[in-house]
Protein backbone atom coordinates (compact mmCIF):
# COMPACT_ATOMS: atom_id res chain seq x y z
CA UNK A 1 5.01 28.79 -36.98
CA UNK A 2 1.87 30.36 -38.25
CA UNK A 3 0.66 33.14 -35.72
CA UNK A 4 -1.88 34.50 -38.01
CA UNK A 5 -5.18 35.41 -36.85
CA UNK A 6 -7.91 35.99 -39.81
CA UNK A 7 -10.37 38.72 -40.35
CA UNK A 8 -13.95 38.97 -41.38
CA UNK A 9 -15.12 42.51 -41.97
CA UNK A 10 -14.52 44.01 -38.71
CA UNK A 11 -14.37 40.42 -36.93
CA UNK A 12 -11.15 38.23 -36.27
CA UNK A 13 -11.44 34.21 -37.14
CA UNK A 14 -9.99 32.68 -34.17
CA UNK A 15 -10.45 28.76 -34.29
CA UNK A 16 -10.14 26.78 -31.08
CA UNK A 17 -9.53 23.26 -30.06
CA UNK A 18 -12.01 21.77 -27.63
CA UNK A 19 -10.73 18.76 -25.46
CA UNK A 20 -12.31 15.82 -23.26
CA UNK A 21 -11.50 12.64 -22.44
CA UNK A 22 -12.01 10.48 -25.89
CA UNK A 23 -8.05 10.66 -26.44
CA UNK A 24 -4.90 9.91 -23.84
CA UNK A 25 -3.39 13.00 -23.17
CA UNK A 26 -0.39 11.99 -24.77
CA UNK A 27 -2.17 12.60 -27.93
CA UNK A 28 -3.72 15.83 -26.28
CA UNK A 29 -0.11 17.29 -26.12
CA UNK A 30 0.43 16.11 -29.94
CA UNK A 31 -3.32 17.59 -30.86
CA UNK A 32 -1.79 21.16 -28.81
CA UNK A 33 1.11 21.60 -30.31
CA UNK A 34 0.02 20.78 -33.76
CA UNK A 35 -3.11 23.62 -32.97
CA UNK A 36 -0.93 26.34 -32.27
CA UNK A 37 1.74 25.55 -35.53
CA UNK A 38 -1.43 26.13 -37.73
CA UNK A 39 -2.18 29.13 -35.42
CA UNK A 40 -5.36 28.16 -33.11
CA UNK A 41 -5.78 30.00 -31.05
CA UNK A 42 -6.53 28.44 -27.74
CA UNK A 43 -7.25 24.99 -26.18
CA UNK A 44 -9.89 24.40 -24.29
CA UNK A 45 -10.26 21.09 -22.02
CA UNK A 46 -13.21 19.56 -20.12
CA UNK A 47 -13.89 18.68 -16.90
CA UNK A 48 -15.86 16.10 -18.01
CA UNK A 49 -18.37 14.07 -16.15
CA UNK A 50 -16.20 11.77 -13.20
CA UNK A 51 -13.63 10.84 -16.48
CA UNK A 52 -10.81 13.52 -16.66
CA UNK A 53 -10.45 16.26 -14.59
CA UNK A 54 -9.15 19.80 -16.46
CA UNK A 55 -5.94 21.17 -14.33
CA UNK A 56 -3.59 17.93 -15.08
CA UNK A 57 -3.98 18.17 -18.72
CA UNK A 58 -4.77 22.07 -18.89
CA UNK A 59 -0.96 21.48 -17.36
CA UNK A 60 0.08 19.83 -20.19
CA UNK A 61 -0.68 20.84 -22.88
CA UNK A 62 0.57 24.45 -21.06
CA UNK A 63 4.00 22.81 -20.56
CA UNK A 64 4.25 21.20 -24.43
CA UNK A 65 3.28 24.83 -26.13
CA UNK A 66 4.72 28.33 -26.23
CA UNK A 67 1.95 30.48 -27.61
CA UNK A 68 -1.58 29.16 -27.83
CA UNK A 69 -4.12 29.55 -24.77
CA UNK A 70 -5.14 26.92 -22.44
CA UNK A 71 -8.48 27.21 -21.15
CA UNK A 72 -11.00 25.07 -18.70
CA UNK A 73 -14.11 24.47 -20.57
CA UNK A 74 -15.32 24.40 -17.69
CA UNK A 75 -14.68 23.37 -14.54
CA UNK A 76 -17.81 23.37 -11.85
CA UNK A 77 -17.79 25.71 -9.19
CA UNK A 78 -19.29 23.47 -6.77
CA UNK A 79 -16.63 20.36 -6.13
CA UNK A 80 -13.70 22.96 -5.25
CA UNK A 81 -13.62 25.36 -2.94
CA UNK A 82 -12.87 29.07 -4.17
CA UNK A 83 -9.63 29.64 -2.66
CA UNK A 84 -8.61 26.41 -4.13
CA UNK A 85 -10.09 27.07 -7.47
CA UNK A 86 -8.27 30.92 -7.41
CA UNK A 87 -4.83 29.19 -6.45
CA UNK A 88 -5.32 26.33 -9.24
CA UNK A 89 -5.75 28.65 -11.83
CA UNK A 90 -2.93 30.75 -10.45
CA UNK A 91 -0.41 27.75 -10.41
CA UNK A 92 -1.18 27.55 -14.25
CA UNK A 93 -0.48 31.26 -14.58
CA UNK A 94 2.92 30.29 -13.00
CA UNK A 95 3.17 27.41 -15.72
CA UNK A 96 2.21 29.57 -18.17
CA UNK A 97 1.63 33.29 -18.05
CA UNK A 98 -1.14 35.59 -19.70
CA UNK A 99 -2.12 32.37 -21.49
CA UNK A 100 -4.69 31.01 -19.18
CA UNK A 101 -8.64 31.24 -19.34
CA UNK A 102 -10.45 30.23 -16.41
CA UNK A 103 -13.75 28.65 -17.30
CA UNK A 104 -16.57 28.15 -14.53
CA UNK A 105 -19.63 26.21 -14.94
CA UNK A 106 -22.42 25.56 -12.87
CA UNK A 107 -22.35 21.75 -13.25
CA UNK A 108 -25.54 19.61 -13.94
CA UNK A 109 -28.24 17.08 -12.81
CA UNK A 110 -28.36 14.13 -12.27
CA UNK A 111 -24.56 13.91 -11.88
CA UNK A 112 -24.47 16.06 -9.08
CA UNK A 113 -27.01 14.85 -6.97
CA UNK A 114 -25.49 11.56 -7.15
CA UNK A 115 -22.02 12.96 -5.84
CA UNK A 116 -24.45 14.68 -3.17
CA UNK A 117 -24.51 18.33 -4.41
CA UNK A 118 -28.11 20.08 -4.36
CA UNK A 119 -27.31 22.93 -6.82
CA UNK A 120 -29.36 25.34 -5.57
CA UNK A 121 -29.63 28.73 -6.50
CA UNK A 122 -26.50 28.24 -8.99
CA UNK A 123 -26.63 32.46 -9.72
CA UNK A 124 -26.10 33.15 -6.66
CA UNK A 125 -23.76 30.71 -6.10
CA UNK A 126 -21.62 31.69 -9.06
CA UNK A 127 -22.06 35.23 -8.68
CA UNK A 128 -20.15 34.69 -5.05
CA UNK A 129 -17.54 32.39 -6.62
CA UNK A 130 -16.59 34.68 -9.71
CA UNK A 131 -15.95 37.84 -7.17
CA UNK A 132 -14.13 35.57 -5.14
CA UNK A 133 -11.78 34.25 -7.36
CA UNK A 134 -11.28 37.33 -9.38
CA UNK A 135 -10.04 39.19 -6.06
CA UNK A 136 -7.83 36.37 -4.95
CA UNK A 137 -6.67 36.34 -8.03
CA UNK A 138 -5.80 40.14 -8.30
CA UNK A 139 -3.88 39.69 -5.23
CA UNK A 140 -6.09 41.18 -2.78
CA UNK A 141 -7.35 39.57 1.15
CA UNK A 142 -10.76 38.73 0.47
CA UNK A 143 -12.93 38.20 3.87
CA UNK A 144 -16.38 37.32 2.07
CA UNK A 145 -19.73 35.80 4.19
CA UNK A 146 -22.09 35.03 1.50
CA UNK A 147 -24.63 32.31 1.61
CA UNK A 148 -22.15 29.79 -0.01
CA UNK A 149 -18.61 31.20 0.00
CA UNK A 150 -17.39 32.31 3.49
CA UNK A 151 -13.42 33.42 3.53
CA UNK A 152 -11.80 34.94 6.18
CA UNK A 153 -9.00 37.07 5.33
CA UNK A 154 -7.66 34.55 2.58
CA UNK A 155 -5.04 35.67 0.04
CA UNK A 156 -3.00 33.56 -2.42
CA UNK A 157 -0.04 33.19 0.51
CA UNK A 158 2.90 33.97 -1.87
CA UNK A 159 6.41 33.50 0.01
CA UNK A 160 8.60 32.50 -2.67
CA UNK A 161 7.33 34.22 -5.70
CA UNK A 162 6.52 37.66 -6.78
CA UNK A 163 3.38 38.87 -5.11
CA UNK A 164 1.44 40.18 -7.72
CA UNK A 165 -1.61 40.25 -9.72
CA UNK A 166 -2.42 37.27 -12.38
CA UNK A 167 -3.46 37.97 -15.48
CA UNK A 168 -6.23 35.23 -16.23
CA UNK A 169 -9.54 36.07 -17.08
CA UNK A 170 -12.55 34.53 -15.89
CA UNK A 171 -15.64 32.95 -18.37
CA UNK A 172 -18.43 31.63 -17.37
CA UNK A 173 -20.27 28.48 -19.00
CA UNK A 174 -24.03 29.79 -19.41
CA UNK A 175 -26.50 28.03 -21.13
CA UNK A 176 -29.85 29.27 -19.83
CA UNK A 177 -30.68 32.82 -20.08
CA UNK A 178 -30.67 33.94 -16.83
CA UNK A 179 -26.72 32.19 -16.24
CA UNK A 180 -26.17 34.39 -19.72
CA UNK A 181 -27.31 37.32 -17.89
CA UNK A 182 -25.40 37.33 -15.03
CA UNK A 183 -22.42 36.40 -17.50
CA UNK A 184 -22.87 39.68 -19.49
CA UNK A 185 -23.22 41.80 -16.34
CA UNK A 186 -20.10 39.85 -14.22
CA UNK A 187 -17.59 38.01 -16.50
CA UNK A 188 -14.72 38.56 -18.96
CA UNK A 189 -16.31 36.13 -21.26
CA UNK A 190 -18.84 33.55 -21.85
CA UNK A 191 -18.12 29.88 -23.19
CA UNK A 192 -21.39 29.32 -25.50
CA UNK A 193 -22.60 25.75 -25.48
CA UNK A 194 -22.50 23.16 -28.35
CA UNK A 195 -25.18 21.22 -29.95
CA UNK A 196 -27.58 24.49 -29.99
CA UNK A 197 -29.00 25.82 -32.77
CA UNK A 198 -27.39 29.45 -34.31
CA UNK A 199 -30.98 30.37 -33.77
CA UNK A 200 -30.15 30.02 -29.99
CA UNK A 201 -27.02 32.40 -30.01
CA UNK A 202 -29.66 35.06 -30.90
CA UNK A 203 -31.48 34.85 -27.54
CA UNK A 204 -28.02 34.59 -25.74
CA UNK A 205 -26.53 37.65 -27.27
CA UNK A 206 -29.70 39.56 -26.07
CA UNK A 207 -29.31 37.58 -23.01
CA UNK A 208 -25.51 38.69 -22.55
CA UNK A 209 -26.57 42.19 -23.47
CA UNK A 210 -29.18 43.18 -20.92
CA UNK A 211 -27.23 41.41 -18.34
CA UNK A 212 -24.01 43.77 -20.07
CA UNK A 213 -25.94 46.64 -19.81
CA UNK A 214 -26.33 46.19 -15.86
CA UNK A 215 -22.40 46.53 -15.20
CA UNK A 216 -22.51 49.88 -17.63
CA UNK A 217 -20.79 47.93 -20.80
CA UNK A 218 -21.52 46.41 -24.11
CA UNK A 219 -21.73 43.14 -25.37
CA UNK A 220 -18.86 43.69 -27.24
CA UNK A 221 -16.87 43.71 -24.34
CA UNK A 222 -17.10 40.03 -23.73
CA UNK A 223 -15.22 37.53 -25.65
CA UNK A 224 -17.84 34.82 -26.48
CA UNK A 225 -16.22 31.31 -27.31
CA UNK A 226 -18.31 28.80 -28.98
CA UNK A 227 -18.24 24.96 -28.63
CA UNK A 228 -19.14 23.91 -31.66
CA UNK A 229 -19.18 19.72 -32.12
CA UNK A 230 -16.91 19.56 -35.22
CA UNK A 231 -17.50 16.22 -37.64
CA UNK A 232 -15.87 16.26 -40.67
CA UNK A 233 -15.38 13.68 -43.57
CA UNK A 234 -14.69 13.70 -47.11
CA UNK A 235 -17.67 11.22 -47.29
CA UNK A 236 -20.58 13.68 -45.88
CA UNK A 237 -22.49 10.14 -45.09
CA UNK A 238 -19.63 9.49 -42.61
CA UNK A 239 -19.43 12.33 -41.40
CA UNK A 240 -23.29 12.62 -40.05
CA UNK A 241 -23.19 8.91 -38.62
CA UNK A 242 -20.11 10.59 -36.47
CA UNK A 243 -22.06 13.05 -34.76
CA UNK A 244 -25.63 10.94 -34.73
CA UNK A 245 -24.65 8.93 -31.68
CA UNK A 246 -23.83 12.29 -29.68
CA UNK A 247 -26.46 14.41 -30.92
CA UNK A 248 -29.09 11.47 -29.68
CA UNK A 249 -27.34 10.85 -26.61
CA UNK A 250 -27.70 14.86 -25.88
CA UNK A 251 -31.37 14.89 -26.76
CA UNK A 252 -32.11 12.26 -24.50
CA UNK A 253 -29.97 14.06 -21.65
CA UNK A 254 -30.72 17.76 -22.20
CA UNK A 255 -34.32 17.99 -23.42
CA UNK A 256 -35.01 21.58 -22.26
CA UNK A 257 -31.68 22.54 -24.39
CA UNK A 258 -32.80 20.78 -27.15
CA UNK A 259 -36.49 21.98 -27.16
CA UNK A 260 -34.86 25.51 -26.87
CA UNK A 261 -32.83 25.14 -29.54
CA UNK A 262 -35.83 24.02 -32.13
CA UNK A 263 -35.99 20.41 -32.04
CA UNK A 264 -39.60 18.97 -32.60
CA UNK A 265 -40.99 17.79 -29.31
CA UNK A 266 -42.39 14.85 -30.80
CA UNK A 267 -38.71 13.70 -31.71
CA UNK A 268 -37.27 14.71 -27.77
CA UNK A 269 -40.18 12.29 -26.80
CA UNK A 270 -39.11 9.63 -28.45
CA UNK A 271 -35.30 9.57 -27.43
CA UNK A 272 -36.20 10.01 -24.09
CA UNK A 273 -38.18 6.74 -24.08
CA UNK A 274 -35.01 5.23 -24.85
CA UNK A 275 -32.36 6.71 -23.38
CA UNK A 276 -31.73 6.49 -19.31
CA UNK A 277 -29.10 8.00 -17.12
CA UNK A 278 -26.55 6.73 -17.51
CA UNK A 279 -26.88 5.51 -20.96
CA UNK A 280 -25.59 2.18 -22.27
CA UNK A 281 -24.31 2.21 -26.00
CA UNK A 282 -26.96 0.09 -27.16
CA UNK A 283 -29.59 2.50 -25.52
CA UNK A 284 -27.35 5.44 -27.57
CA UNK A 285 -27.12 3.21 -31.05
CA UNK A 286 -31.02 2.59 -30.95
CA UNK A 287 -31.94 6.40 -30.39
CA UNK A 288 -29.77 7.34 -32.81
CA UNK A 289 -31.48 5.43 -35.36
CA UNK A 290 -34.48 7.87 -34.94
CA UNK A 291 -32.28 11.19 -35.97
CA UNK A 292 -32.75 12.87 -39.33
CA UNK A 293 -29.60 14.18 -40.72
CA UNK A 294 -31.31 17.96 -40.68
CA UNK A 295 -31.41 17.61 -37.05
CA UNK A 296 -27.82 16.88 -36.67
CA UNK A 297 -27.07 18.98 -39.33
CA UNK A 298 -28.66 21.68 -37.39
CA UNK A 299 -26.81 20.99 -34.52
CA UNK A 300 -23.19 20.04 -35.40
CA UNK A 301 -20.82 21.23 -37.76
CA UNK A 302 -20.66 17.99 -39.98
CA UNK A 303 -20.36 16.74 -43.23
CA UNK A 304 -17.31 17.99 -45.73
CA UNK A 305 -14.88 20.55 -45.05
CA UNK A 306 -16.71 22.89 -47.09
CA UNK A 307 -19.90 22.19 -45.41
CA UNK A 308 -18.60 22.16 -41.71
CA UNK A 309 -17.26 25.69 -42.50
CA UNK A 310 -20.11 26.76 -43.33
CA UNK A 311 -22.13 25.67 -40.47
CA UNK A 312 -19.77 27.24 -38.39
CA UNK A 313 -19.98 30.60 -40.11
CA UNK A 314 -23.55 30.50 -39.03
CA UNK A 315 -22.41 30.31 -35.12
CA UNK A 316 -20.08 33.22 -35.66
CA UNK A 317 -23.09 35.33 -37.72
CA UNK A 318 -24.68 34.99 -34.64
CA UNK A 319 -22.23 35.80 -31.94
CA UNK A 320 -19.93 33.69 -31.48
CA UNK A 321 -16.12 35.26 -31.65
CA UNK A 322 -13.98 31.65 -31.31
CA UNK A 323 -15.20 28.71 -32.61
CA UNK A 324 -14.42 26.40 -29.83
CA UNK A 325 -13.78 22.83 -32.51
CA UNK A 326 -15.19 19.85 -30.66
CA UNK A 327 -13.61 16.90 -33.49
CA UNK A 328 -15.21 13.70 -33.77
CA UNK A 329 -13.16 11.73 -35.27
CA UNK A 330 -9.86 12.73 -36.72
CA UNK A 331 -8.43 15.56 -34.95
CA UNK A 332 -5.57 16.44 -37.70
CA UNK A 333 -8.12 16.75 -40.02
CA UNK A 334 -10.35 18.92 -38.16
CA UNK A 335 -7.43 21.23 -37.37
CA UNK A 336 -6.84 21.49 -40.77
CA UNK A 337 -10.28 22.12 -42.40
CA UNK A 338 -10.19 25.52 -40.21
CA UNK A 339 -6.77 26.33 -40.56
CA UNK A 340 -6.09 29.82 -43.39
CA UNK A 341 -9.96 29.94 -43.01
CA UNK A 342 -11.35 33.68 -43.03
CA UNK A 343 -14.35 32.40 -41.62
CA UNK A 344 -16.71 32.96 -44.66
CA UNK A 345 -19.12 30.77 -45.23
């Protein structure tokens, strides 16, 4: 088994897997297992939308592997409560241990209004939540009366099992500046978003370090994941027409992201007359028609091997320390174009 981890100057290369809900998890425990032989080094899987939730597979693939890291990219911090997020994460320390990453996100609209969440003031909200679960997770009692998290003298109630701390950091999923901030100043990592710009990863790294800079550390000290939507085909023609239908469906569905990360306005305008919430495949195949390969190029890793490598040395020039492999379509391959890479361009 290949354990190897690969440098760049005074970097590490550290591909990941990135997981949702396009594949049975059957094929998720194959897709695992084949990661860590070529020496991934994590897997990360979605909560995504109201399809799969993240513990039962996060389970899993845990269960099926010996080595590689299992992470939740991410789950919301809204829809469980924080004792019951702290003693998830710690039954899949029990599963398996030191290899678990504990990703939190601050969901999004208009999903959660429909399930009848109002996400306000989501930095406060997660600021509560992260010291929460980091205490209950150290082992201590934790009687907290914030404005949404309220415990009374709650500890993870061990009676069988050792009673001691669990090693499982905690990452937060930030993508506007002021989540990045709080990320830098409170958590052991941040999970960057995909389908941004490496132009964007410069504002979050400034982001991460002012908010850094609060809690008296660098910006160094935070391990900084990247999603990175991963499309790769001998045929570079293929490989675009992969990642057109998702890059247009995300345009139409996160304009402010989009905007932010340097797409023309004219262009968001004209997806979002398209595209509704949610949006049917025919709404997704027309928008799509209106996206220029430089704009998914910009966006995605895609195209060859060669060229997907590249794009994803540009994420890593700008921050990122694990790129987090989204794959649209085959999974093997995608594994493979990354694995031995040194992460040159």
């Amino acid at each position: 088994m290949c354990t190897d981890q690969y440098d760049i100057g005074d970097h590490v290369t550290r591909p990941a897997l990135y997981l949702q809900d396009a594949h049975a998890i059957s094929e998720g425990i194959e897709f695992s297992k084949y990661a860590e032989e070529q020496g991934f080094d994590a897997v990360w899987q979605a909560d995504s939308r109201l399809v799969r939730e993240a513990s039962v597979p996060m389970a899993a693939f845990a269960a099926s592997t010996n080595r590689i890291k299992i992470g939740s990219g991410v789950v919301d911090v809204w829809t469980r409560n924080p004792a019951r997020l702290a003693s998830m994460f710690a039954t899949l320390d029990d599963l398996a241990p030191g290899r678990i990453l504990c990703g939190l996100g601050a969901w999004w609209d208009p999903l959660a209004a429909k399930v009848g969440i109002s996400r306000t003031r989501p930095l406060k909200v997660m600021r509560e939540v992260v010291e929460v679960v980091r205490a209950l997770l150290a082992n201590e009692t934790v009687s907290f009366d914030g404005d949404f998290v309220q415990l009374d003298g709650v500890e993870l109630d061990y009676v069988y099992q050792e009673r001691k701390p669990k090693d499982v950091p905690i990452y937060i999923g930030a993508t506007g500046m002021k989540m990045m901030e709080l990320t830098g100043e409170i958590a052991d990592g941040v999970v960057l978003n995909y389908l941004v710009s490496p132009d964007y990863n410069a504002r979050a790294m400034e982001a991460l370090h002012q908010g850094a800079q609060r809690s008296g550390r660098s910006v160094d000290d935070l391990d900084r994941p990247q999603l990175v939507v991963c499309s790769v085909h001998e045929d570079r023609d293929t490989a675009l027409s992969m990642a057109r239908n998702m890059v247009a469906q995300y345009l139409g569905q996160q304009p402010h992201i989009m905007e932010a990360s340097g797409v023309p306005k004219a262009l968001l305008d004209a997806v979002g007359q398209i595209l509704t919430w949610p949006a049917t495949h025919e709404q997704v195949e027309a928008a799509a028609k209106l996206v220029p390969n430089d704009i998914v190029q910009m966006l995605t890793a895609s195209g060859t091997p060669a060229e997907a490598r590249e794009a994803v040395a540009g994420y890593m020039a700008n921050g990122c320390t694990s790129p987090v492999l989204y794959p649209l379509g085959d999974v093997y391959a995608t594994i493979d174009a990354f694995t031995g890479w040194n992460g040159a361009s």
